[in-house]
Protein backbone atom coordinates (compact mmCIF):
# COMPACT_ATOMS: atom_id res chain seq x y z
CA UNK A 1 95.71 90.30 93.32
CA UNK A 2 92.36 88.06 93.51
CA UNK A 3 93.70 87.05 97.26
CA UNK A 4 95.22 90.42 98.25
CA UNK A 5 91.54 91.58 97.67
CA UNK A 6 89.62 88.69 99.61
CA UNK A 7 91.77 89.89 102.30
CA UNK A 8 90.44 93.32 102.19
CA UNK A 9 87.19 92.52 102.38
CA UNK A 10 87.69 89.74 105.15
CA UNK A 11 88.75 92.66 107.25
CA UNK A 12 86.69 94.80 106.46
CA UNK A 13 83.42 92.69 107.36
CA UNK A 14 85.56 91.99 110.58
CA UNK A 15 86.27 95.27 111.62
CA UNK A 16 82.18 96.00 110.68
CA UNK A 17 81.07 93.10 113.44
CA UNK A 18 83.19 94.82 115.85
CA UNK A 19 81.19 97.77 115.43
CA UNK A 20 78.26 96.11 116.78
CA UNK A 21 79.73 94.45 120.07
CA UNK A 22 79.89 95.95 123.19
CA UNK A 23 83.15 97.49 124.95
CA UNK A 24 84.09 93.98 126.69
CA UNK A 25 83.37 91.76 123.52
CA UNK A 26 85.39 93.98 121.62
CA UNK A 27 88.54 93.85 123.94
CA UNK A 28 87.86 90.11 124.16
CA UNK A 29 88.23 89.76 120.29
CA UNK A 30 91.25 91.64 120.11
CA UNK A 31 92.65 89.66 123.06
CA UNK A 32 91.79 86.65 120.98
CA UNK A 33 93.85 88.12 117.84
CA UNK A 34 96.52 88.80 119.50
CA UNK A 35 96.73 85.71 121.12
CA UNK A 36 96.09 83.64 118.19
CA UNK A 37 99.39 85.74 116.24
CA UNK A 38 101.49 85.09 119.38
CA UNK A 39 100.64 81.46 119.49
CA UNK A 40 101.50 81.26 115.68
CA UNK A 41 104.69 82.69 115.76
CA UNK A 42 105.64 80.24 118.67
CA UNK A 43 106.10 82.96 121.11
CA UNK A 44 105.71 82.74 124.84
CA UNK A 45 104.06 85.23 127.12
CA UNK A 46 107.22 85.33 128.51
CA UNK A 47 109.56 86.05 125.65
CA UNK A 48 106.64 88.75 124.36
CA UNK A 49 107.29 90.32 127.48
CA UNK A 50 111.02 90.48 126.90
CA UNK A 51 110.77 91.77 123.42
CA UNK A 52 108.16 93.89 123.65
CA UNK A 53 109.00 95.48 127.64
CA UNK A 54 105.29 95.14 128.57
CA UNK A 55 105.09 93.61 132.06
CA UNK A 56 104.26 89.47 131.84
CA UNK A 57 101.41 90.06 133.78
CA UNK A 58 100.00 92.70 131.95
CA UNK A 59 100.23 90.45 128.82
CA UNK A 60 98.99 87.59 130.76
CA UNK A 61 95.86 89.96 132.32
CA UNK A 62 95.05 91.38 128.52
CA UNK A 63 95.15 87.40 127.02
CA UNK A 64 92.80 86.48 129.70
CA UNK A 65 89.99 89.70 130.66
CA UNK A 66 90.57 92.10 127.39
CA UNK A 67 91.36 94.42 130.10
């Protein structure tokens, strides 16, 4: 319960600094998420474009611009 709480409140102060970046650091962060859960699940670009039908390059654009 003690951890399931810290978690909470981790995301919660996370999502609260994203309230206070602009448009493009906010993409970038999410980009950086995203990336970061890909990478840890030992998933390609490649295979996330597979599974998930999104274009490679529009996975590979997102990773890299937040765009």
């Amino acid at each position: 319960m003690k951890e399931l709480l810290k978690s909470a409140i981790i995301v919660a102060m996370e999502e609260q600094a994203l309230l206070f970046k602009t448009y493009y650091e906010q993409q970038m962060e999410i980009a950086k998420r995203l990336v970061a859960i890909r990478k840890n699940r030992k998933i390609s670009q490649k295979r996330l474009s597979v599974l998930s039908g999104v274009p490679y390059a529009t996975i590979r654009k997102f990773e890299n611009t937040g765009d």
